[in-house]
PDB file of N, CA and C in Angstrom:
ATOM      1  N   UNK A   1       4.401  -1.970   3.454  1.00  0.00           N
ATOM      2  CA  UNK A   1       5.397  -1.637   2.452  1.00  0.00           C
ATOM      3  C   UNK A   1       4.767  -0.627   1.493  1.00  0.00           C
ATOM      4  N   UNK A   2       5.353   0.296   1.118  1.00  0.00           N
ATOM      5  CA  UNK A   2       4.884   1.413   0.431  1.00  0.00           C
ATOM      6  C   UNK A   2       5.525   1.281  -1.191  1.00  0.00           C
ATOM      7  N   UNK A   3       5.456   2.171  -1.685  1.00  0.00           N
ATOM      8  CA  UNK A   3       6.179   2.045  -3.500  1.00  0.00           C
ATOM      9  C   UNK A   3       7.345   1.684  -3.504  1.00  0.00           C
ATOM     10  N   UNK A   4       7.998   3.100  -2.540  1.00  0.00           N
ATOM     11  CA  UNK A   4       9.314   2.753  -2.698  1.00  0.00           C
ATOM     12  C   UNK A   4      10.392   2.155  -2.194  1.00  0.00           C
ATOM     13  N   UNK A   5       9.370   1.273  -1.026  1.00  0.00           N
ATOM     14  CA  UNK A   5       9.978   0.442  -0.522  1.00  0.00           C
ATOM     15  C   UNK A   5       9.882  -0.828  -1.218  1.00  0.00           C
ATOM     16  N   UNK A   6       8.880  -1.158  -1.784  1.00  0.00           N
ATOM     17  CA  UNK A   6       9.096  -2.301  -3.076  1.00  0.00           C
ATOM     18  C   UNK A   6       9.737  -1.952  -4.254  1.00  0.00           C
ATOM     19  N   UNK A   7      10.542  -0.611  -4.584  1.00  0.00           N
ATOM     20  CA  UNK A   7      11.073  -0.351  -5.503  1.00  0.00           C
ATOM     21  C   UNK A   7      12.182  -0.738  -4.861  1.00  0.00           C
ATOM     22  N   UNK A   8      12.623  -0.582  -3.861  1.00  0.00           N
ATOM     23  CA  UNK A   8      14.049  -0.992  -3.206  1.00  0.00           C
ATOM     24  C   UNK A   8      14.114  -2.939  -2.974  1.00  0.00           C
ATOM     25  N   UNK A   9      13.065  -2.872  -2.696  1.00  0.00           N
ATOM     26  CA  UNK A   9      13.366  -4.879  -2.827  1.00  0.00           C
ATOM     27  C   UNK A   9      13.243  -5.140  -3.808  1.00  0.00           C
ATOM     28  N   UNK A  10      12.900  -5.202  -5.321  1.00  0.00           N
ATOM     29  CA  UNK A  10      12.894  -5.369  -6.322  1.00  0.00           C
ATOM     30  C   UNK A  10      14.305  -5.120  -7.007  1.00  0.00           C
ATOM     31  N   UNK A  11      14.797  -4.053  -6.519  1.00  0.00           N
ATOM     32  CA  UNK A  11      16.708  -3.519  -6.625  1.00  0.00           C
ATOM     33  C   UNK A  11      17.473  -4.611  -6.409  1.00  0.00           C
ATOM     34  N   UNK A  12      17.415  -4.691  -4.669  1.00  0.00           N
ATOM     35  CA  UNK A  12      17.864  -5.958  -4.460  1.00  0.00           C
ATOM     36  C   UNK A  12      17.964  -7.479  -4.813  1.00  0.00           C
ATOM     37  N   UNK A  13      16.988  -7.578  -5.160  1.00  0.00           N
ATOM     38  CA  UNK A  13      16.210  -8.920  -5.369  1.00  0.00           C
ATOM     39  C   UNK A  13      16.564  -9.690  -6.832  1.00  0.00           C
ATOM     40  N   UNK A  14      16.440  -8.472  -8.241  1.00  0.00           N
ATOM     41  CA  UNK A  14      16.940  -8.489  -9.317  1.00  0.00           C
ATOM     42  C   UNK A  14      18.160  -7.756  -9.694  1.00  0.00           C
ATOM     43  N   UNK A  15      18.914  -7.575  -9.330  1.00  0.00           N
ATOM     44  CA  UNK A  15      20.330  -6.606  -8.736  1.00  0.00           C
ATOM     45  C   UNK A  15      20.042  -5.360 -10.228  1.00  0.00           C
ATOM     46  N   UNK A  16      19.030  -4.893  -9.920  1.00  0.00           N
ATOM     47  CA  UNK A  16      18.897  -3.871 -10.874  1.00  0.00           C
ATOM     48  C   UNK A  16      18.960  -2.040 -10.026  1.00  0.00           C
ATOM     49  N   UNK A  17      19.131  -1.417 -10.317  1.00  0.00           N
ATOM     50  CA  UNK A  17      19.629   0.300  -9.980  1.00  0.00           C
ATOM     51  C   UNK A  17      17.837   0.743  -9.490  1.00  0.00           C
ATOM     52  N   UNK A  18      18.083   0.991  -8.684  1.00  0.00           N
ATOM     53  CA  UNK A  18      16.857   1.941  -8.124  1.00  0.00           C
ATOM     54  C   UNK A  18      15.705   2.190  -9.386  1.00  0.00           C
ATOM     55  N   UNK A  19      16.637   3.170 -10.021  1.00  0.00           N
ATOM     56  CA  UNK A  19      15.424   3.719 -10.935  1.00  0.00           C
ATOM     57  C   UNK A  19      15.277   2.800 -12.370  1.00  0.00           C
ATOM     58  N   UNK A  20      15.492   1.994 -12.274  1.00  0.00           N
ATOM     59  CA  UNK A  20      15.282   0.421 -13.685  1.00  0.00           C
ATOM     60  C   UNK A  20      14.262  -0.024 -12.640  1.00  0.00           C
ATOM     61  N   UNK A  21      14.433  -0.052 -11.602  1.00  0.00           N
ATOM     62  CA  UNK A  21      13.296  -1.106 -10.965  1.00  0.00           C
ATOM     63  C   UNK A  21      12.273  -0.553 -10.855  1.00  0.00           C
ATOM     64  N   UNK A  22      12.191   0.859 -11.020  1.00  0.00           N
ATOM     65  CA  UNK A  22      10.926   2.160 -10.368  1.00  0.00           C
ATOM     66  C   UNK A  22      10.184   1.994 -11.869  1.00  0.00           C
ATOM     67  N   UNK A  23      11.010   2.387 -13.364  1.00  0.00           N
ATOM     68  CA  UNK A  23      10.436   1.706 -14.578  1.00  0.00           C
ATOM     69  C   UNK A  23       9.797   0.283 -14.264  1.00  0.00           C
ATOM     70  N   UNK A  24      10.703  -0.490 -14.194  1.00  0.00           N
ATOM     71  CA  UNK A  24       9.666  -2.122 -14.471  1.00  0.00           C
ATOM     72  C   UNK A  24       8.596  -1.637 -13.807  1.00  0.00           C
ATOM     73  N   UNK A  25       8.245  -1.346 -12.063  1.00  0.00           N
ATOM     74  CA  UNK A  25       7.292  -1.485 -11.218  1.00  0.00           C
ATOM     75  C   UNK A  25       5.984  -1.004 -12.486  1.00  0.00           C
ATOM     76  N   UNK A  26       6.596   0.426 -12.440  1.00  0.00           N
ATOM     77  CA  UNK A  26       5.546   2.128 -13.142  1.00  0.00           C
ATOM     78  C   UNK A  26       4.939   1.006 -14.636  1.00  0.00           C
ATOM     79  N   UNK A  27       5.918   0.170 -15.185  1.00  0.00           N
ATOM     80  CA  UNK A  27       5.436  -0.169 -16.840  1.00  0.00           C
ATOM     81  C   UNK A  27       4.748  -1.706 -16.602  1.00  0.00           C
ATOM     82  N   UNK A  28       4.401  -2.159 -15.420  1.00  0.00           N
ATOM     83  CA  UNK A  28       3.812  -2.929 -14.822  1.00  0.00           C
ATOM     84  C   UNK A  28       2.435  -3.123 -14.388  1.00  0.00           C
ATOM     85  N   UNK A  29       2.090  -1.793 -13.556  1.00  0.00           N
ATOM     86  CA  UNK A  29       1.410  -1.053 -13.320  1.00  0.00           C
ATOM     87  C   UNK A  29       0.254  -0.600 -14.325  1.00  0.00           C
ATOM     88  N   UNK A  30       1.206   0.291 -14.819  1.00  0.00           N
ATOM     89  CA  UNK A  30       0.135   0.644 -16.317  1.00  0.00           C
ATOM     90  C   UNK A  30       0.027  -0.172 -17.371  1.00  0.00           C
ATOM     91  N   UNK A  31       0.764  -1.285 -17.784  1.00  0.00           N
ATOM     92  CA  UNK A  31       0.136  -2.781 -18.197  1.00  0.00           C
ATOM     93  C   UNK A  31      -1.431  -3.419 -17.847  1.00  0.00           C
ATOM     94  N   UNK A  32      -1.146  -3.423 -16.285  1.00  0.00           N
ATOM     95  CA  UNK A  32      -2.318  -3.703 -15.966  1.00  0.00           C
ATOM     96  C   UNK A  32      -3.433  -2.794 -15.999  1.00  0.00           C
ATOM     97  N   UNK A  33      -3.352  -1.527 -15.696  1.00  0.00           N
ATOM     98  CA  UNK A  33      -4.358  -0.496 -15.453  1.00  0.00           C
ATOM     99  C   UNK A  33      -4.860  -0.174 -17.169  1.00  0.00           C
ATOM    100  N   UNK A  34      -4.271  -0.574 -18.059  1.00  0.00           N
ATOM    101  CA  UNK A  34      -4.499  -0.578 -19.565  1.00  0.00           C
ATOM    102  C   UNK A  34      -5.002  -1.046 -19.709  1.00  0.00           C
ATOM    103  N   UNK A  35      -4.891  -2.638 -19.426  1.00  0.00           N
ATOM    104  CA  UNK A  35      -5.950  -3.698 -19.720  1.00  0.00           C
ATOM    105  C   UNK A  35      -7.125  -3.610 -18.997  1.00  0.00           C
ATOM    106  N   UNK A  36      -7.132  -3.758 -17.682  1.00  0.00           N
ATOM    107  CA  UNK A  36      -8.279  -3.387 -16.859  1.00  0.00           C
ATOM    108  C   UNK A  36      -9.395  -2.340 -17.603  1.00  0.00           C
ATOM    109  N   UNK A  37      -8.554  -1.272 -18.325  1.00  0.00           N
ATOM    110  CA  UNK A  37      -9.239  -0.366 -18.628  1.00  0.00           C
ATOM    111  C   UNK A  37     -10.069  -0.534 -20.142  1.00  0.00           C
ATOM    112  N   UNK A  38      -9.659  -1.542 -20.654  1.00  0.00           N
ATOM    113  CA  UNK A  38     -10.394  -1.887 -21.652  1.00  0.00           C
ATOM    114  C   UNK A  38     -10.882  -3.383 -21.707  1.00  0.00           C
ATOM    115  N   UNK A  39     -11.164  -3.638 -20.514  1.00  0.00           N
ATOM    116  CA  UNK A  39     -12.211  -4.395 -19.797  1.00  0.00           C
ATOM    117  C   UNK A  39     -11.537  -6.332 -19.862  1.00  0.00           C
ATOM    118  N   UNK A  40     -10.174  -5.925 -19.724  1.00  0.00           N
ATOM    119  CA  UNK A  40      -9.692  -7.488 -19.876  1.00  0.00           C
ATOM    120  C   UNK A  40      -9.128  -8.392 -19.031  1.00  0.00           C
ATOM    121  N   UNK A  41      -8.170  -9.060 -18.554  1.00  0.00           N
ATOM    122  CA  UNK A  41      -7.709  -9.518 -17.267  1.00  0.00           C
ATOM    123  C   UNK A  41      -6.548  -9.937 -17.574  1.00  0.00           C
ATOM    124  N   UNK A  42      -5.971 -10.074 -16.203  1.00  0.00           N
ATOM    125  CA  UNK A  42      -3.918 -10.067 -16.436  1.00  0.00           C
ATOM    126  C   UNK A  42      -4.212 -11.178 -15.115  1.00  0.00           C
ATOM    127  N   UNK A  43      -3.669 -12.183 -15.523  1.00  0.00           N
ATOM    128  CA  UNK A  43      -3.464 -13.279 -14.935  1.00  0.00           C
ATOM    129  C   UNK A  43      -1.241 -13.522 -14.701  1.00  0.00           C
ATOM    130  N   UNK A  44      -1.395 -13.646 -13.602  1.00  0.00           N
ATOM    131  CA  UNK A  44      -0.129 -13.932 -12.880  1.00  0.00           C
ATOM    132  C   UNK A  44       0.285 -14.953 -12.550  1.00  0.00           C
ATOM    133  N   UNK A  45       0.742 -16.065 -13.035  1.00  0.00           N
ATOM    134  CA  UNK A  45       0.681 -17.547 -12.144  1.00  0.00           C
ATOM    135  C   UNK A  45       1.295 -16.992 -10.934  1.00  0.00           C
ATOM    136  N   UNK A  46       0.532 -18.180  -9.988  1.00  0.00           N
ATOM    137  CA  UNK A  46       1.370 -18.084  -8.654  1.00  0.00           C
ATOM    138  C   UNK A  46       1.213 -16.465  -7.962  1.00  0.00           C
ATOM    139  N   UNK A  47       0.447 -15.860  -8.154  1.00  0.00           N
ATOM    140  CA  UNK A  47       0.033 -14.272  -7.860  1.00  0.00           C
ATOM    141  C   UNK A  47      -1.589 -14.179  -8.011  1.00  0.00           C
ATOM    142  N   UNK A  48      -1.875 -14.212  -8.796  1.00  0.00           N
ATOM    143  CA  UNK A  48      -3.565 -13.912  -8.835  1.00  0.00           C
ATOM    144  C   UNK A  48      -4.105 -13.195 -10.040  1.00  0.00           C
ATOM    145  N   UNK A  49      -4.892 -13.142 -10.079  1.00  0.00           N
ATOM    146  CA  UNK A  49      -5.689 -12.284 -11.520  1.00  0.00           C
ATOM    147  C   UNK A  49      -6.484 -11.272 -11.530  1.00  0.00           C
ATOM    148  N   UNK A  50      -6.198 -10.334 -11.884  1.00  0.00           N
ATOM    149  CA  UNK A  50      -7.219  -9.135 -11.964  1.00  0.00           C
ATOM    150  C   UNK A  50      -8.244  -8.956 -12.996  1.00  0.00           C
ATOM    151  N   UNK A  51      -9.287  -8.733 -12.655  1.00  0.00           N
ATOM    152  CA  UNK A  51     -10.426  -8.434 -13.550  1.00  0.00           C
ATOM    153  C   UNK A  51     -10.891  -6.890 -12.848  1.00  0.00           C
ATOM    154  N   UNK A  52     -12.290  -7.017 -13.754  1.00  0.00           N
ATOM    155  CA  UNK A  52     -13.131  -5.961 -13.731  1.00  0.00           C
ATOM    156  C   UNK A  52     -14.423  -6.447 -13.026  1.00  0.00           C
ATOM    157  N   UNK A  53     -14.811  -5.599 -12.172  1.00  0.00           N
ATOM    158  CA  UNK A  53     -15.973  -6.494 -11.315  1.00  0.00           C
ATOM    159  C   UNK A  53     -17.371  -5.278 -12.081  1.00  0.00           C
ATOM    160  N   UNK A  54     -18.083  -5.645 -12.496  1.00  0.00           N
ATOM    161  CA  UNK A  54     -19.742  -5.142 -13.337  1.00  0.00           C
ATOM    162  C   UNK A  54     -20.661  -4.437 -12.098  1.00  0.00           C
ATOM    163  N   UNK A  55     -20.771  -3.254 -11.804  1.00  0.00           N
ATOM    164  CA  UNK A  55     -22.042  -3.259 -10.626  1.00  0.00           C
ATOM    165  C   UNK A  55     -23.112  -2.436 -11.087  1.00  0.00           C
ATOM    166  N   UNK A  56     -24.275  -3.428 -11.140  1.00  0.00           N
ATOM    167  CA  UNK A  56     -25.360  -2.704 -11.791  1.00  0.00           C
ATOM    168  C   UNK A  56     -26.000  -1.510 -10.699  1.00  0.00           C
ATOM    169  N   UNK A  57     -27.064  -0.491 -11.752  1.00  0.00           N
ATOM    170  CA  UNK A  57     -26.730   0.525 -11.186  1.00  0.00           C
ATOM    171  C   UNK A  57     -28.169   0.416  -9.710  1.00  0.00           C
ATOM    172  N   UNK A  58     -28.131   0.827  -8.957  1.00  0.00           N
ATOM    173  CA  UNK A  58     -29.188   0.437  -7.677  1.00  0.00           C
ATOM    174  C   UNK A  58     -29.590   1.550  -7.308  1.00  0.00           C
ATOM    175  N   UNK A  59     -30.683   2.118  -6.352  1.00  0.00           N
ATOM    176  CA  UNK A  59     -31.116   2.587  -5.374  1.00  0.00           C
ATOM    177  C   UNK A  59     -29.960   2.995  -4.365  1.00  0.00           C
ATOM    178  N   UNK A  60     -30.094   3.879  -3.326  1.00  0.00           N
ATOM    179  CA  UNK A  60     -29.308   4.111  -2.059  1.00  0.00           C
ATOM    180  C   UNK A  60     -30.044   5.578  -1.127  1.00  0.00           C
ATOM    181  N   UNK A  61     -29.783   5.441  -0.013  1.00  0.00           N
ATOM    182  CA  UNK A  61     -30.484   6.257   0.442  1.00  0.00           C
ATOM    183  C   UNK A  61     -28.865   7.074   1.137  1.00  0.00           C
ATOM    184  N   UNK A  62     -29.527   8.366   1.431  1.00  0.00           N
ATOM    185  CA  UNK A  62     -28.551   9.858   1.711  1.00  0.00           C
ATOM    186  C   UNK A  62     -28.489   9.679   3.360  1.00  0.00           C
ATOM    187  N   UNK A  63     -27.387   9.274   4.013  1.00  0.00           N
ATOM    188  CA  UNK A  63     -27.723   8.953   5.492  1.00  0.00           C
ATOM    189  C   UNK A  63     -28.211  10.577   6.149  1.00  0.00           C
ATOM    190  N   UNK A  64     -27.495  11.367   5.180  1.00  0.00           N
ATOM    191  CA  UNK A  64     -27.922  12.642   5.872  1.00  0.00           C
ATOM    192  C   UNK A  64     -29.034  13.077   5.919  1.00  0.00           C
ATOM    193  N   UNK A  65     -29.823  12.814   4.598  1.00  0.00           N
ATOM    194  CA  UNK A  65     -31.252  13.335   4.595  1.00  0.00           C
ATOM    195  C   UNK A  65     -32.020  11.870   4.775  1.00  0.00           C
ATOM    196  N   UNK A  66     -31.671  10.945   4.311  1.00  0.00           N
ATOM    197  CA  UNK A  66     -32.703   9.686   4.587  1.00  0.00           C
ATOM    198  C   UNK A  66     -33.677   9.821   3.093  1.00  0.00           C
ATOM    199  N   UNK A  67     -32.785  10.632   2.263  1.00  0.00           N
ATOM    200  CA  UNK A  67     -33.286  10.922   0.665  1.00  0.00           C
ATOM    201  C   UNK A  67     -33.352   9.434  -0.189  1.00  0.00           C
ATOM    202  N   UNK A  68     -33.957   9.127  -1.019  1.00  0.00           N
ATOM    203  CA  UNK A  68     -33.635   7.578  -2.246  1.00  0.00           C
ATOM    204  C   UNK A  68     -32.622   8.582  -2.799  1.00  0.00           C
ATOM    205  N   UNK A  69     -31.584   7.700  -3.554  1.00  0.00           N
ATOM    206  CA  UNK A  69     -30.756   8.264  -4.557  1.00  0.00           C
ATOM    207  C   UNK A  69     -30.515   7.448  -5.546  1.00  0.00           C
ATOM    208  N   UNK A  70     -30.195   7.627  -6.704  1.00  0.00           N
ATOM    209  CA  UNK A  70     -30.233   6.259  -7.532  1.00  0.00           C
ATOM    210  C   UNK A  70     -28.282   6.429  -7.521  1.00  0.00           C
ATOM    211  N   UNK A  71     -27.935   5.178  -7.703  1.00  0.00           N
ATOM    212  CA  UNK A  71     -26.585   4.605  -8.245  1.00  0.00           C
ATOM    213  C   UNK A  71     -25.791   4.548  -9.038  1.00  0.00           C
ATOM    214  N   UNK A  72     -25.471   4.980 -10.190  1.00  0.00           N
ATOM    215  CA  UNK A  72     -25.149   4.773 -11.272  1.00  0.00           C
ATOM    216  C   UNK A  72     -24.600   3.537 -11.174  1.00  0.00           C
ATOM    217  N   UNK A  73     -24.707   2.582 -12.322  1.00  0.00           N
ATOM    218  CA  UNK A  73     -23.955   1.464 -12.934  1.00  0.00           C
ATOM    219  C   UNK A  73     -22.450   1.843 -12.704  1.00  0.00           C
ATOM    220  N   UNK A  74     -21.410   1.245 -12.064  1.00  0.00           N
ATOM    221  CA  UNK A  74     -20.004   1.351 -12.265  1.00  0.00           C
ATOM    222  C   UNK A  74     -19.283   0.044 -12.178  1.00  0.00           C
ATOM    223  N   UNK A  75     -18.083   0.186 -12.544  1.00  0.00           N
ATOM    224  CA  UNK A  75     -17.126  -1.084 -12.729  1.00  0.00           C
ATOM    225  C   UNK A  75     -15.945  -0.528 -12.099  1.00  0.00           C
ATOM    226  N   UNK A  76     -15.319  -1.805 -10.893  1.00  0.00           N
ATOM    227  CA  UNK A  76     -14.258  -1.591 -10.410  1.00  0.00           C
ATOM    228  C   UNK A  76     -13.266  -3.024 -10.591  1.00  0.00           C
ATOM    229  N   UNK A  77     -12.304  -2.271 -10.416  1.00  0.00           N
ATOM    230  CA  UNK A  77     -10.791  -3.226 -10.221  1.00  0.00           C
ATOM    231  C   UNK A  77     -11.438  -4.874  -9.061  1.00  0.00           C
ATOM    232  N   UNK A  78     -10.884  -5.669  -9.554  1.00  0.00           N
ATOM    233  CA  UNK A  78     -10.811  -6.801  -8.916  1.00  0.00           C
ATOM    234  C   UNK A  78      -9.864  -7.651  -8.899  1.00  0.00           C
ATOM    235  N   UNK A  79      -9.238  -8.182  -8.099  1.00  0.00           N
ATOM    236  CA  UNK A  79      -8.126  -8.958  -7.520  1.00  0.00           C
ATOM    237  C   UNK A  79      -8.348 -10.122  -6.585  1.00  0.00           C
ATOM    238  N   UNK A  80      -8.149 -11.380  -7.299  1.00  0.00           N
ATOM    239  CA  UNK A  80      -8.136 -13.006  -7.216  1.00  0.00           C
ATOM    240  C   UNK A  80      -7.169 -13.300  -6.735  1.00  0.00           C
ATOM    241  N   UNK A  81      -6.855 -13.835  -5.133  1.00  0.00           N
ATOM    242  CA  UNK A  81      -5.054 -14.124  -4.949  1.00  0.00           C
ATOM    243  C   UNK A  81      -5.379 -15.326  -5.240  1.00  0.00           C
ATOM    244  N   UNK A  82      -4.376 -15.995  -6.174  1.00  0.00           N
ATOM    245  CA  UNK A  82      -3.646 -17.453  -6.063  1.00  0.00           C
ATOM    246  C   UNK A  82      -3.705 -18.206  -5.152  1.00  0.00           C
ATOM    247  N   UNK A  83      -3.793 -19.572  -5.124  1.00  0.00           N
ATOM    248  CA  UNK A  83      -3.739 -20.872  -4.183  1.00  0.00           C
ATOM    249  C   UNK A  83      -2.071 -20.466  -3.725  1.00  0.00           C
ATOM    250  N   UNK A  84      -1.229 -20.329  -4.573  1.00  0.00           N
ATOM    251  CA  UNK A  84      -0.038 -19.955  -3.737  1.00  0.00           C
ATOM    252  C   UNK A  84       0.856 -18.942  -3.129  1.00  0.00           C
ATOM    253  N   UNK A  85      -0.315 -17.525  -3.738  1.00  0.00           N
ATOM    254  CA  UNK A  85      -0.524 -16.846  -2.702  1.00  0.00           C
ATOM    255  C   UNK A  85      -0.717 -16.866  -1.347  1.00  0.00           C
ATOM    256  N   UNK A  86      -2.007 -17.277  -1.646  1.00  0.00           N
ATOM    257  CA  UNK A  86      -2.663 -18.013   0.058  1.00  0.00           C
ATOM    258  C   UNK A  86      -2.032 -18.523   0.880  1.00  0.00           C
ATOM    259  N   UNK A  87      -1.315 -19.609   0.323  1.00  0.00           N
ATOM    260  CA  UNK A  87      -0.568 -20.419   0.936  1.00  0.00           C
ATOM    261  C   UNK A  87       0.699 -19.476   1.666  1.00  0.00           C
ATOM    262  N   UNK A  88       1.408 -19.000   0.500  1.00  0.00           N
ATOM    263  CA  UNK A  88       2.563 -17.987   1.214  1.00  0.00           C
ATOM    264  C   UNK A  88       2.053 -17.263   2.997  1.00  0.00           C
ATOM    265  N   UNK A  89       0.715 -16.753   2.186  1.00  0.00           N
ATOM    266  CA  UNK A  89      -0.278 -15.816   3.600  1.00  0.00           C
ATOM    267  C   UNK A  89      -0.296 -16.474   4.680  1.00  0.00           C
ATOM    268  N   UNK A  90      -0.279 -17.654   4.846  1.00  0.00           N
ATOM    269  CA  UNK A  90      -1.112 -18.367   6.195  1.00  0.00           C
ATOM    270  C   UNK A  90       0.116 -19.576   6.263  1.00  0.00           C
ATOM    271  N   UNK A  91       1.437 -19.045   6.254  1.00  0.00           N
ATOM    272  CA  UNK A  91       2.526 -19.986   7.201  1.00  0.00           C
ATOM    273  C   UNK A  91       2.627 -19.644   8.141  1.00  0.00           C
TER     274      UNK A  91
END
């Protein structure tokens, strides 16, 4: 399923107009990507929780040259599915 194909079940689903549902999705979205971005977490019952995952910075080698390279420290998106998530997953 792609965007706007969850913009179209979301239409359906909440009998709302195409583009009201393309807002909720978009102001949803950047809800979360806001918070994420200032390092906090959005918890969903029954969906899952997103955080920020910490990766300290390491060593790595260049497969091309077989060079050391160092890592920089970065932080990425993380996503916790729900027990009833799961459950939905594996009927």
């Amino acid at each position: 399923m792609n965007k706007s194909e969850l913009i179209d079940h979301i239409a359906d689903r909440a009998g709302l107009t195409k583009a009201d549902a393309g807002a909720a999705l978009d102001a949803a979205t950047g809800a979360i990507a806001d918070t994420l971005g200032r390092g906090g977490e959005v918890s969903i019952g029954g969906f899952g929780k997103f955080s920020v995952s910490h990766r300290a910075a390491r060593s790595g080698r260049n497969p091309a040259t077989g060079a050391t390279i160092q890592i920089a420290a970065s932080k990425a998106p993380k996503f916790s599915a729900a027990k009833a998530l799961k459950d939905a997953t594996n009927k």
